[in-house]
C-alpha atoms as a PDB file:
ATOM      1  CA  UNK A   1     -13.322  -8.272 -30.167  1.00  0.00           C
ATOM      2  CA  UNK A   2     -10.498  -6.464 -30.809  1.00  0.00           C
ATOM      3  CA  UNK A   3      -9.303  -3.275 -28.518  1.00  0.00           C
ATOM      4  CA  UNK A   4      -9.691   0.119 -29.618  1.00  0.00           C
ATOM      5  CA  UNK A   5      -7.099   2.037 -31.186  1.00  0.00           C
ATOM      6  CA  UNK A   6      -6.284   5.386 -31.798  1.00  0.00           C
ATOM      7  CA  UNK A   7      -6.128   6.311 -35.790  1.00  0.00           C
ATOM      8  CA  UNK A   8      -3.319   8.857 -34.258  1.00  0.00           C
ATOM      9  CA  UNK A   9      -1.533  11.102 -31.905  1.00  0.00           C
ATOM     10  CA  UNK A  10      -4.117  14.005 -32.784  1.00  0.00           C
ATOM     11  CA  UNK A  11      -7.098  11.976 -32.548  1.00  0.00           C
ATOM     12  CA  UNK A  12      -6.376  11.209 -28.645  1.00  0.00           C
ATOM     13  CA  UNK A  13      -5.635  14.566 -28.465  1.00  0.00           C
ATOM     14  CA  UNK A  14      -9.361  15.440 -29.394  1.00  0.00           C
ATOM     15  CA  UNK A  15     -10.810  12.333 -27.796  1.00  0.00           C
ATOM     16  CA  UNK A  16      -9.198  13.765 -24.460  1.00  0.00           C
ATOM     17  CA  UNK A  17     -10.380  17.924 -25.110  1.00  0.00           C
ATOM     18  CA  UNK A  18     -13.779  16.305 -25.822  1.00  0.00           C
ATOM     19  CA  UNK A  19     -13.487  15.194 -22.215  1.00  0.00           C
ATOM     20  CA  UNK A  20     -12.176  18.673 -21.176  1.00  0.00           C
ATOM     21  CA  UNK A  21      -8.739  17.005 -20.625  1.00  0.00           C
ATOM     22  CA  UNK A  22      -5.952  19.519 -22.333  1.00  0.00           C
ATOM     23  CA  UNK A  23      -3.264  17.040 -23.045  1.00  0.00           C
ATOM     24  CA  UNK A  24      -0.355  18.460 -24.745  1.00  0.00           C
ATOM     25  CA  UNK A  25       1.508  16.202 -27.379  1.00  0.00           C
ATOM     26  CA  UNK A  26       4.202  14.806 -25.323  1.00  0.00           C
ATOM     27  CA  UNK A  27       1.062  12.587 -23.049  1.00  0.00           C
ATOM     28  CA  UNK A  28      -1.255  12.638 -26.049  1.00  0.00           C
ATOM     29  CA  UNK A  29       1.834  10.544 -27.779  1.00  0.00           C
ATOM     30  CA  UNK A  30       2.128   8.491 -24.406  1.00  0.00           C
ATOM     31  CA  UNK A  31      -1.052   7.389 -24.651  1.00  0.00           C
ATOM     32  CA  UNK A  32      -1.072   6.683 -27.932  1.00  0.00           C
ATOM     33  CA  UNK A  33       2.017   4.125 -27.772  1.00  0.00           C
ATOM     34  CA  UNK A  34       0.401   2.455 -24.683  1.00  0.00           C
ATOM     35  CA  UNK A  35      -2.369   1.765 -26.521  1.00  0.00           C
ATOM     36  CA  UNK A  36      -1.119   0.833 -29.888  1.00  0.00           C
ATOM     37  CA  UNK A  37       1.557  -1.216 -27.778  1.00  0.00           C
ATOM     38  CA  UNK A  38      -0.464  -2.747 -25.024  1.00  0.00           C
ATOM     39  CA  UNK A  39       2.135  -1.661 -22.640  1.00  0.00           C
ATOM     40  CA  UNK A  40       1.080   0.218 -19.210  1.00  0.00           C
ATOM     41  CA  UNK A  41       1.627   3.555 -18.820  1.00  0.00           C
ATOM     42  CA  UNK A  42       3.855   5.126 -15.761  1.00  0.00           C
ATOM     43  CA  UNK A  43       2.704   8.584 -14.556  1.00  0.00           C
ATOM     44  CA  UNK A  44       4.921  10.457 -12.702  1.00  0.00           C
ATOM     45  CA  UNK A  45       4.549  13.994 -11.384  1.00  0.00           C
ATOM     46  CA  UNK A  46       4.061  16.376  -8.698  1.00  0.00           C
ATOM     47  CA  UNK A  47       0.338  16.085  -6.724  1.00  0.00           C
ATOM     48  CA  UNK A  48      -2.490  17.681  -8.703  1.00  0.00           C
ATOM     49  CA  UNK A  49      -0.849  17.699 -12.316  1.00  0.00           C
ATOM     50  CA  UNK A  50      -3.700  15.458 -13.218  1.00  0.00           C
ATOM     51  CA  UNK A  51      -1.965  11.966 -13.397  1.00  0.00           C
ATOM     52  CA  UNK A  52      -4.996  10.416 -11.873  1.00  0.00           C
ATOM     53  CA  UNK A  53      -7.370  12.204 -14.123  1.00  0.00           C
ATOM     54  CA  UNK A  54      -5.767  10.637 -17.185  1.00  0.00           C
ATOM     55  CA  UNK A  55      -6.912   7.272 -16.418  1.00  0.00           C
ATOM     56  CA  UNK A  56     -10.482   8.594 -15.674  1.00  0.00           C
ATOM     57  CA  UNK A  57     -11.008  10.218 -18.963  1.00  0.00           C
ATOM     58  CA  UNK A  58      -9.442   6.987 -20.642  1.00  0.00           C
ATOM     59  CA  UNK A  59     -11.981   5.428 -19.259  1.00  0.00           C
ATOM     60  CA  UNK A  60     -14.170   8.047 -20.866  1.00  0.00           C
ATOM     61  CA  UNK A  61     -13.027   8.343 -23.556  1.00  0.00           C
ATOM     62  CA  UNK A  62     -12.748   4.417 -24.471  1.00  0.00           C
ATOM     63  CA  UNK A  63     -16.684   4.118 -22.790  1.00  0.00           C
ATOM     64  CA  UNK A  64     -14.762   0.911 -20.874  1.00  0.00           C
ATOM     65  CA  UNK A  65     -15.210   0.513 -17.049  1.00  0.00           C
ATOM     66  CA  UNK A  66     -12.712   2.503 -14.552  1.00  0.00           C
ATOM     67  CA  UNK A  67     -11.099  -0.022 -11.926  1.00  0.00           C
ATOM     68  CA  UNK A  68      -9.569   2.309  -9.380  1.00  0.00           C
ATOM     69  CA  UNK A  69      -6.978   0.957  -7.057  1.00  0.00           C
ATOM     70  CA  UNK A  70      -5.928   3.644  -4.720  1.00  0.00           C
ATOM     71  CA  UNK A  71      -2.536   2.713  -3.179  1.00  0.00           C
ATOM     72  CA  UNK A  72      -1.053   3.244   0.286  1.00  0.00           C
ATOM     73  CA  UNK A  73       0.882   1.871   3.062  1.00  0.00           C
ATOM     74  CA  UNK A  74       0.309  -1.615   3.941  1.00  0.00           C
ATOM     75  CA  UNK A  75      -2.145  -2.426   1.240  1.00  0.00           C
ATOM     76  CA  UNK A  76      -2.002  -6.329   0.643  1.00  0.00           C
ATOM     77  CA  UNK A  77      -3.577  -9.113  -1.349  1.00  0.00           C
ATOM     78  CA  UNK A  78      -7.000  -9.136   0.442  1.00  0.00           C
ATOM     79  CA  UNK A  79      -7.521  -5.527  -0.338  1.00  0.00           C
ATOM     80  CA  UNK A  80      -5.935  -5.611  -3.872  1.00  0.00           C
ATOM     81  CA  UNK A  81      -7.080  -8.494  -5.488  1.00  0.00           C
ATOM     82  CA  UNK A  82      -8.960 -11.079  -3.545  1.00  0.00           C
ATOM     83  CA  UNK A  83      -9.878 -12.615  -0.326  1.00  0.00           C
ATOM     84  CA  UNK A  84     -12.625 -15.168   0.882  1.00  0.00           C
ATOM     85  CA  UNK A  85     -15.951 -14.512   1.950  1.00  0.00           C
ATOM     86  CA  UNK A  86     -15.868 -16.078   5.351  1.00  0.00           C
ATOM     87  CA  UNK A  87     -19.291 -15.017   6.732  1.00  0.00           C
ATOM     88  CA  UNK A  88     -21.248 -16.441   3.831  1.00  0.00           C
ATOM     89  CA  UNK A  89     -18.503 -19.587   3.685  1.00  0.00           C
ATOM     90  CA  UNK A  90     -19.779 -20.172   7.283  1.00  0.00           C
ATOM     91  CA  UNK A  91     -23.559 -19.223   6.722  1.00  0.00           C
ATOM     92  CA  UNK A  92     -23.672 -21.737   3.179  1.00  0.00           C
ATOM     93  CA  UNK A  93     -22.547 -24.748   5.660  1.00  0.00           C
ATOM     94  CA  UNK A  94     -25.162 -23.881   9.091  1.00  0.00           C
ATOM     95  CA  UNK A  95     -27.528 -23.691   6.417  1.00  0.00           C
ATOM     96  CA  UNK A  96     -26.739 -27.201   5.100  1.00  0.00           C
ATOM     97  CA  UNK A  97     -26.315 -28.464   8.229  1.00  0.00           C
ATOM     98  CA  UNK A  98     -30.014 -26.913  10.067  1.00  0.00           C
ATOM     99  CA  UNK A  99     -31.308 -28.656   6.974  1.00  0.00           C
ATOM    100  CA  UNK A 100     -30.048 -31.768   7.836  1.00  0.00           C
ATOM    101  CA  UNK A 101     -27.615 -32.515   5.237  1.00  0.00           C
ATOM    102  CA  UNK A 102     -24.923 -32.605   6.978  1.00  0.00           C
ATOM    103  CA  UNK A 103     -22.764 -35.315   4.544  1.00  0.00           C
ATOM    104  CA  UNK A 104     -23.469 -32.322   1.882  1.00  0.00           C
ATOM    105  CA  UNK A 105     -21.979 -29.771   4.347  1.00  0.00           C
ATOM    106  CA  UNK A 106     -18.729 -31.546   4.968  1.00  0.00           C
ATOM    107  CA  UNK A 107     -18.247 -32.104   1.542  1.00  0.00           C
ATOM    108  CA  UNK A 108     -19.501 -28.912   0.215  1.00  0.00           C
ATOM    109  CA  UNK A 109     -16.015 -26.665  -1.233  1.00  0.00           C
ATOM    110  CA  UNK A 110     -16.129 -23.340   0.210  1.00  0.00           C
ATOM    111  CA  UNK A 111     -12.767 -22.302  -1.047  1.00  0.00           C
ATOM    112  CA  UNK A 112     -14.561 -21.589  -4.770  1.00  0.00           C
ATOM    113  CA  UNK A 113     -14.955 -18.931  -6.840  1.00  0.00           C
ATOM    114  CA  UNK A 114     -18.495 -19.129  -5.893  1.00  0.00           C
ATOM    115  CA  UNK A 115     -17.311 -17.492  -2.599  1.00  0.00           C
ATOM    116  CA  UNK A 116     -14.293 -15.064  -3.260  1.00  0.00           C
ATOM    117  CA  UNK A 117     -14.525 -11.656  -3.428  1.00  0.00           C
ATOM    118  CA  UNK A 118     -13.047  -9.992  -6.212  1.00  0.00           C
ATOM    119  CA  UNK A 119     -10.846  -7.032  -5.719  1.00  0.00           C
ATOM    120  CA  UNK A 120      -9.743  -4.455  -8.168  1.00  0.00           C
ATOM    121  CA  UNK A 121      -6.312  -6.685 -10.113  1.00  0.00           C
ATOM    122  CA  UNK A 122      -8.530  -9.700 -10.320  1.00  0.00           C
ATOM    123  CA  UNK A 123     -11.975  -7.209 -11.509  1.00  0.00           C
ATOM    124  CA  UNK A 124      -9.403  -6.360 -14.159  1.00  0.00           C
ATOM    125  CA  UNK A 125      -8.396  -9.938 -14.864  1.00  0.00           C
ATOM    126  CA  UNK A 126     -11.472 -11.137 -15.230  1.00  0.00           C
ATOM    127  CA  UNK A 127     -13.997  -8.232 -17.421  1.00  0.00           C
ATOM    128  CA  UNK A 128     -16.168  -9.369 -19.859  1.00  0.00           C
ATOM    129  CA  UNK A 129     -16.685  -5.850 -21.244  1.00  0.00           C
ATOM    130  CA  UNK A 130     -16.578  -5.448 -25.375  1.00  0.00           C
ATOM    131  CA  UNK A 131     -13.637  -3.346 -24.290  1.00  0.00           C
ATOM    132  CA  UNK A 132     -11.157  -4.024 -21.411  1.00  0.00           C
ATOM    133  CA  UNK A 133     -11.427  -1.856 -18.656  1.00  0.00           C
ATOM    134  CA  UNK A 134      -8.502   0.976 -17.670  1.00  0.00           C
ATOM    135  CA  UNK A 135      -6.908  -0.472 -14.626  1.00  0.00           C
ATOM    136  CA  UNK A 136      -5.910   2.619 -12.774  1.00  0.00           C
ATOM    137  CA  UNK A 137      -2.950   2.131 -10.176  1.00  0.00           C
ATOM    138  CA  UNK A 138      -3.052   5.284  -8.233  1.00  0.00           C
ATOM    139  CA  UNK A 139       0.218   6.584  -6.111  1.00  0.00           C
ATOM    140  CA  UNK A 140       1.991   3.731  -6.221  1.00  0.00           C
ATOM    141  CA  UNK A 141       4.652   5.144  -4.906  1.00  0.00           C
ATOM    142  CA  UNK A 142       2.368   5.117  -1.142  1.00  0.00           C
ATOM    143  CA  UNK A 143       2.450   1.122  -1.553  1.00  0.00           C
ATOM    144  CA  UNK A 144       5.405  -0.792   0.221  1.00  0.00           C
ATOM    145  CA  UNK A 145       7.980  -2.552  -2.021  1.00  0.00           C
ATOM    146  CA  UNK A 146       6.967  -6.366  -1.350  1.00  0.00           C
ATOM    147  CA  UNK A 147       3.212  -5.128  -3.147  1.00  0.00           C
ATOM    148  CA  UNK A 148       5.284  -3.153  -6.066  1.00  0.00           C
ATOM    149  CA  UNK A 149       7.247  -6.807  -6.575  1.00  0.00           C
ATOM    150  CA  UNK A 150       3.893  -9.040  -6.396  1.00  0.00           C
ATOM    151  CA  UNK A 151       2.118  -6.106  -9.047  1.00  0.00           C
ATOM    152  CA  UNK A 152       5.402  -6.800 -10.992  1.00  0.00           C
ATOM    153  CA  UNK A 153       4.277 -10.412 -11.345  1.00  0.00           C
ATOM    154  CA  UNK A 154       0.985  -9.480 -12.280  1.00  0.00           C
ATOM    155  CA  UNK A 155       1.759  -6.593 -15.282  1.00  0.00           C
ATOM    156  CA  UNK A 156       4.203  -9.692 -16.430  1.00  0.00           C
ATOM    157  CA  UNK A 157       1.695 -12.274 -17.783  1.00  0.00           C
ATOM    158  CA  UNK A 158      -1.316 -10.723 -16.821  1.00  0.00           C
ATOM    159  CA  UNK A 159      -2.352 -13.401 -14.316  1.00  0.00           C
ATOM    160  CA  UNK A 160      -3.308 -14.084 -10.790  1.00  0.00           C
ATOM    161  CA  UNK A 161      -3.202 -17.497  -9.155  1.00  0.00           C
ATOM    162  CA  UNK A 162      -5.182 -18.344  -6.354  1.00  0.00           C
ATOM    163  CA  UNK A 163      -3.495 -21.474  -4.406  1.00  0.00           C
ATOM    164  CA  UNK A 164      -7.647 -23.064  -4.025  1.00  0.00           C
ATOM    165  CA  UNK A 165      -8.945 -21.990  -7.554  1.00  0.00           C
ATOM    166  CA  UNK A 166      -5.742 -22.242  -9.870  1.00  0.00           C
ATOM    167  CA  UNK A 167      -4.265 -19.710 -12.001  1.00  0.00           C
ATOM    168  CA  UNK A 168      -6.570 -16.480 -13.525  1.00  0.00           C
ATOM    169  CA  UNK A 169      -5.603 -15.088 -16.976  1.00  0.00           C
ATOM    170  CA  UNK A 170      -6.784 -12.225 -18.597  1.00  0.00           C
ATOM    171  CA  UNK A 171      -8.277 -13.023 -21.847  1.00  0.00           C
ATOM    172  CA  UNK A 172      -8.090  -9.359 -22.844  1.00  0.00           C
ATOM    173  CA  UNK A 173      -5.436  -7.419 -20.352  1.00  0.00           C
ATOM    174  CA  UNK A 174      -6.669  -3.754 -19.026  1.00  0.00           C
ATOM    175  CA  UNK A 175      -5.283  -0.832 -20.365  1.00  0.00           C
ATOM    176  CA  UNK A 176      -3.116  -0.007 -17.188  1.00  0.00           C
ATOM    177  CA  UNK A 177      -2.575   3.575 -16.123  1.00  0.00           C
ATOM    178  CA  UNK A 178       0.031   3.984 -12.929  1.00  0.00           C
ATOM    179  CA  UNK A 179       0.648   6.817 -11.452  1.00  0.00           C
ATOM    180  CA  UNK A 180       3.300   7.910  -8.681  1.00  0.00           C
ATOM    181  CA  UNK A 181       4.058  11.199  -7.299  1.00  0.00           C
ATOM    182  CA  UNK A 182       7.374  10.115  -6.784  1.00  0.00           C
ATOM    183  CA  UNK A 183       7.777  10.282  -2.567  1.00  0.00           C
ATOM    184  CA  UNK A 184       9.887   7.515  -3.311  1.00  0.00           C
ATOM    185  CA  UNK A 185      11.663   5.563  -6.294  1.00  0.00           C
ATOM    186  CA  UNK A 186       9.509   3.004  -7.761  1.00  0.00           C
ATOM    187  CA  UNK A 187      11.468   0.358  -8.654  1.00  0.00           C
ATOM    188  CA  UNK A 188      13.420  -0.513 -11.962  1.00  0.00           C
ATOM    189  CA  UNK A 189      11.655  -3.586 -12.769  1.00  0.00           C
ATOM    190  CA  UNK A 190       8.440  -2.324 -12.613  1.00  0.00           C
ATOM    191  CA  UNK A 191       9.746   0.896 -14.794  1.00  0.00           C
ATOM    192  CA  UNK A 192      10.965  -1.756 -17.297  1.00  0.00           C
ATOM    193  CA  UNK A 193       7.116  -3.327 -17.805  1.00  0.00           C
ATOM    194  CA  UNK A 194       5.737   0.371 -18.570  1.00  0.00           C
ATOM    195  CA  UNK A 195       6.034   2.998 -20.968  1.00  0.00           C
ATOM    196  CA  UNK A 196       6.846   6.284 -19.045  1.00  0.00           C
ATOM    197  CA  UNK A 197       5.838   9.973 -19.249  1.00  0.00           C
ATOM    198  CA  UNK A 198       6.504  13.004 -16.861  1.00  0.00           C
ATOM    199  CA  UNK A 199       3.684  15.140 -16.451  1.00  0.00           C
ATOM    200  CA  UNK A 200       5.171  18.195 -15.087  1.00  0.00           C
ATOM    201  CA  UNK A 201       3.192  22.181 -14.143  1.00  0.00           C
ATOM    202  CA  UNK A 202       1.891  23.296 -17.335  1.00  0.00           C
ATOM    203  CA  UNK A 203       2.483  26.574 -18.930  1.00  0.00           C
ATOM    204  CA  UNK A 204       0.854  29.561 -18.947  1.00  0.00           C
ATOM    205  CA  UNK A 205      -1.081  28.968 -22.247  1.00  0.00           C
ATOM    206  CA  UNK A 206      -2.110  25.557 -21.396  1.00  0.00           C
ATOM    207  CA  UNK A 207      -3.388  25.915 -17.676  1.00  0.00           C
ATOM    208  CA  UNK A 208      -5.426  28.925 -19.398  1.00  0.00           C
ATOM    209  CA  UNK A 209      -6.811  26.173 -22.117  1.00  0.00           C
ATOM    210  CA  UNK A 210      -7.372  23.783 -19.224  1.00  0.00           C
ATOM    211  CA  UNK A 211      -8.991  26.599 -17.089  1.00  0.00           C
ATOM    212  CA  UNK A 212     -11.351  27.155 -20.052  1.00  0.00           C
ATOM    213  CA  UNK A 213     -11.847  23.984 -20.245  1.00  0.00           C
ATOM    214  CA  UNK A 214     -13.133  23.078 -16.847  1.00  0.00           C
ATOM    215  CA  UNK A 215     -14.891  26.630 -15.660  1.00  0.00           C
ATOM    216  CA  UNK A 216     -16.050  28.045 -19.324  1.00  0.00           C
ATOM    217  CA  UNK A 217     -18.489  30.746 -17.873  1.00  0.00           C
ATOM    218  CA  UNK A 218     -15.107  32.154 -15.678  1.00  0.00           C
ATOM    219  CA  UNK A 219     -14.648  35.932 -16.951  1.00  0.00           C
ATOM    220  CA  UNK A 220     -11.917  35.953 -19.231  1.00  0.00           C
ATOM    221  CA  UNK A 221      -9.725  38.825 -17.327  1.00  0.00           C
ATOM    222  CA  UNK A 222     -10.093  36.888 -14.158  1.00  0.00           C
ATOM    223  CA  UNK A 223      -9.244  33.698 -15.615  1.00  0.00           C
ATOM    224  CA  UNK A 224      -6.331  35.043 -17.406  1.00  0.00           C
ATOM    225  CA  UNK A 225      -5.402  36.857 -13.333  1.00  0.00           C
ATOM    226  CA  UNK A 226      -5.639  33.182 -11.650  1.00  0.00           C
ATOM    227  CA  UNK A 227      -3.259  31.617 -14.016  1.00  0.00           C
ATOM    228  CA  UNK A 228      -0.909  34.269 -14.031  1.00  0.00           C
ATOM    229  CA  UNK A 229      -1.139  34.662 -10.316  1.00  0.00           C
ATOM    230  CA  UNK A 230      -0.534  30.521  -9.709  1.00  0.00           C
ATOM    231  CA  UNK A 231       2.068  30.464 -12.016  1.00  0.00           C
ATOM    232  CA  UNK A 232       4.162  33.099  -9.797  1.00  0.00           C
ATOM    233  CA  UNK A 233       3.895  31.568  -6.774  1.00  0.00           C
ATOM    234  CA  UNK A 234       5.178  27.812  -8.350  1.00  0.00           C
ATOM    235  CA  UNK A 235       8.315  30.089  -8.443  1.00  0.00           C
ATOM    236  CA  UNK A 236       8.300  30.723  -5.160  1.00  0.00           C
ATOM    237  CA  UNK A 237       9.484  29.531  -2.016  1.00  0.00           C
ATOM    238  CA  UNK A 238       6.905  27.478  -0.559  1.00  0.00           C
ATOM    239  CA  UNK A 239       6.084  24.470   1.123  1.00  0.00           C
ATOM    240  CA  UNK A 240       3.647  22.710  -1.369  1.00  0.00           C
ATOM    241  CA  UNK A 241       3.227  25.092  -4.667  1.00  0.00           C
ATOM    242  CA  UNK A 242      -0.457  24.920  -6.545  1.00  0.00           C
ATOM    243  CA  UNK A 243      -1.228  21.919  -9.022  1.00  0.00           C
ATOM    244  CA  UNK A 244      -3.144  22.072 -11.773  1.00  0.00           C
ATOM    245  CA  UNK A 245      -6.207  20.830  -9.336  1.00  0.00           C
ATOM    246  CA  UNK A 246      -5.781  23.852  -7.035  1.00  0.00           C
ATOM    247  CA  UNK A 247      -6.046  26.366  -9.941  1.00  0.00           C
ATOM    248  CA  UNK A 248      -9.574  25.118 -10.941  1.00  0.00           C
ATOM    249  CA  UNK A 249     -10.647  24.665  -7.434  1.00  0.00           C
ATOM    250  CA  UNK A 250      -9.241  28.064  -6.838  1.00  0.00           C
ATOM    251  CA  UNK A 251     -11.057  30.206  -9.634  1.00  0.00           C
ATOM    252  CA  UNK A 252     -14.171  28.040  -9.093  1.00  0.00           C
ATOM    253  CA  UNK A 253     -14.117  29.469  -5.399  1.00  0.00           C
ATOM    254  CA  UNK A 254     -13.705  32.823  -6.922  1.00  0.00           C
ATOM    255  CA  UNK A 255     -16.780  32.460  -9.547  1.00  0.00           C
ATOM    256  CA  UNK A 256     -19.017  31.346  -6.911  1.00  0.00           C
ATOM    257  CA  UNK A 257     -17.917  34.879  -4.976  1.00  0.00           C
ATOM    258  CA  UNK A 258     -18.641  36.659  -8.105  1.00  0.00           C
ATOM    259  CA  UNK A 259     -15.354  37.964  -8.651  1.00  0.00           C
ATOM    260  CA  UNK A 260     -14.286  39.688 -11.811  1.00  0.00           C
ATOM    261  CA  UNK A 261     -10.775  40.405 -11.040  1.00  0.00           C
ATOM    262  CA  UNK A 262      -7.958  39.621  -8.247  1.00  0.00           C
ATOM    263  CA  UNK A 263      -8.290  41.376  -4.921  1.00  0.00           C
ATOM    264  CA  UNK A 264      -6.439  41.122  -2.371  1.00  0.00           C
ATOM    265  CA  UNK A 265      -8.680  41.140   0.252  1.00  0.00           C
ATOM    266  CA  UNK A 266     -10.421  38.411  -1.738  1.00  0.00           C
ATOM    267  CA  UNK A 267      -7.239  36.345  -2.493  1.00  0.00           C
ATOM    268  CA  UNK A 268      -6.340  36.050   1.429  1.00  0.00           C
ATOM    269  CA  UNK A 269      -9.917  34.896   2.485  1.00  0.00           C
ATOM    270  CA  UNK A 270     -10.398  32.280  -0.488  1.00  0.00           C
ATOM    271  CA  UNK A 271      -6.427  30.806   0.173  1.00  0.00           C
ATOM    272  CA  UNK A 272      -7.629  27.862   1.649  1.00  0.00           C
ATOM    273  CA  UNK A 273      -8.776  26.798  -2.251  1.00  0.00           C
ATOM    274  CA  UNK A 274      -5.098  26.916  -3.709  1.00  0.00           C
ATOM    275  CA  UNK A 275      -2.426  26.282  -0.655  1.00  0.00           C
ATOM    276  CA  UNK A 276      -2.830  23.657   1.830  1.00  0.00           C
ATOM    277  CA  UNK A 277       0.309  24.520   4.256  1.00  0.00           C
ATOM    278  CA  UNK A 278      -0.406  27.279   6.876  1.00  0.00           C
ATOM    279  CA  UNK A 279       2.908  28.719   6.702  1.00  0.00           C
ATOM    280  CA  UNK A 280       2.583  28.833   3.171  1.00  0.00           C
ATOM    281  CA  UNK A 281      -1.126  30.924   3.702  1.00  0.00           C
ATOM    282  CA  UNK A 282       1.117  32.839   5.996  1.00  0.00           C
ATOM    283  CA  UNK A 283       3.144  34.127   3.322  1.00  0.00           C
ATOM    284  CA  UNK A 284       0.276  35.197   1.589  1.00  0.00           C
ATOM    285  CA  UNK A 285      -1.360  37.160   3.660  1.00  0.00           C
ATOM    286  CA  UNK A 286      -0.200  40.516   5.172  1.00  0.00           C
ATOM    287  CA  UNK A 287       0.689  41.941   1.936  1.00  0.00           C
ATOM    288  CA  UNK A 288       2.111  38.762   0.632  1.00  0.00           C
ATOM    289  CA  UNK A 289      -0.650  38.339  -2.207  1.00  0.00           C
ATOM    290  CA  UNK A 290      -1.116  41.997  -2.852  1.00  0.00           C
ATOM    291  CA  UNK A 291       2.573  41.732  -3.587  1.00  0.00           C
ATOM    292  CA  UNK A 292       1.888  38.903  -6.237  1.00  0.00           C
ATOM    293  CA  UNK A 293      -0.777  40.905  -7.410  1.00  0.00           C
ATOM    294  CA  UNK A 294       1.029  44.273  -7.978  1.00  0.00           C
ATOM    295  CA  UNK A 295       3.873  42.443  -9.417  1.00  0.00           C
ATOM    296  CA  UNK A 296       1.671  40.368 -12.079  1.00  0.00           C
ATOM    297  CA  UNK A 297      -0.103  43.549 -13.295  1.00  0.00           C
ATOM    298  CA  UNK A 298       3.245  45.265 -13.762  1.00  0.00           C
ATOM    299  CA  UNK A 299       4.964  42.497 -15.469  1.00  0.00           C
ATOM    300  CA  UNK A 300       4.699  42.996 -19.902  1.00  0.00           C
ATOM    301  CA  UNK A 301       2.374  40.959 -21.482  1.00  0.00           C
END
């Protein structure tokens, strides 16, 4: 069957605001050429732009299975794409030989695919789904360099060999979504293999859209407050400013108090939503947001 495709840049566009994902036309494009291309896709951006959310709604949006493989330090073969079921390998021969058939147990292969255990890269390998699954490689960046050059092998042909089973080729590759928050430089070569897109903070208009997007019964004068409030303090000096994530989680803490407007009473006791450094709370509170606050009303609309 052949994979989906996008008719064009404005139809992913809707596909992804169906999904209550407000993608401007810079990632809307992005997608559109990885897609049309077959070519993964490398996310870059600060934490809680919504890299990671792009490959859910994908997902969603193509009705194709998520594969998730969260990334971090140390993570190796066994964990990423296979390893051997050595309990039942052990189990499958006691079994043959309590039954007396112990010529069958000697002989019996427990190095096949009957017995491996299939980890995200080789679930993505191997779907069987009408359409391939999104294969989404989260913070890759996290991973150590000797797993970025083996997942270099693996975007290359789209294969995994196992030394006892042979050599596993996708019949239909993923659509493959990477993300990185950029702690560290992922390498060229990988960079090469992918289209790539920059998903910076969004503007005012657009975290409003997505804001409307993802809390639609949020009073429109606080709403308006929250993003104008956020986007202050991502110009000031703090240890980790507010993504995208924190601004939903942040007026969704405020609905739930019934709010209607900012206070600044009710800022300082619902900070824990939207920073997630204690000096950076710090600055906040003793004045610190009813600063923000005054200063936001003043500023011209």
């Amino acid at each position: 069957m052949e994979r989906r495709r996008f008719e064009s840049i404005d139809s992913v566009q809707s596909a992804f605001a169906a999904e209550r994902y407000v993608a401007d036309r810079d990632l809307a494009t992005a997608v559109y050429l990885s897609l049309a291309l077959d070519r993964p896709l490398l996310l870059e951006g600060e934490a809680g732009v919504g890299k990671t959310e792009v490959g859910r709604t994908l997902a969603a949006v193509l009705k194709t299975e998520l594969i998730r493989l969260q990334c971090y330090e140390g993570l190796d073969v066994n964990t990423a794409v296979y390893e051997w079921d050595y309990p039942r390998q052990m189990l499958e021969i006691r079994l043959l030989e309590a039954r007396g058939e112990a010529k069958q147990a000697a002989a019996k292969d427990i190095f096949s695919e009957e017995f491996l255990i299939r980890r995200p890269l080789l679930r993505a390998l191997e779907n069987s789904r009408p359409e391939p699954p999104v294969l989404l490689i989260d913070e890759v960046d996290r991973a150590d360099e000797e797993f970025e050059a083996y997942l270099l092998e693996v975007l290359a042909d789209f294969a995994i060999t196992i030394p006892e089973v042979g050599t596993i080729r996708a019949d239909r590759p993923p659509h493959v979504i990477i993300t990185s928050n950029r702690t560290r430089e992922v390498h060229d070569a990988l960079k090469r293999r992918c289209l790539y897109h920059w998903i910076d903070y969004p503007s005012s208009e657009r975290e409003l859209a997505i804001l409307g997007a993802r809390r639609p019964d949020l009073p429109q004068t606080l709403a308006a407050e929250v993003v104008a409030f956020v986007q202050r303090l991502r110009a000031a000096d703090l240890t980790k400013v507010p993504g995208i994530a924190e601004t939903i989680d942040w007026a969704a803490a405020l609905e739930v108090l019934g709010a209607r407007r900012l206070e600044a009473e009710q800022v300082e006791r619902t900070l824990g939503a939207l920073l997630k450094y204690q000096e950076d709370m710090a600055v906040m509170k003793g004045g610190g947001a009813a600063k923000v606050i005054d200063e936001m009303r003043a500023a011209p609309r």
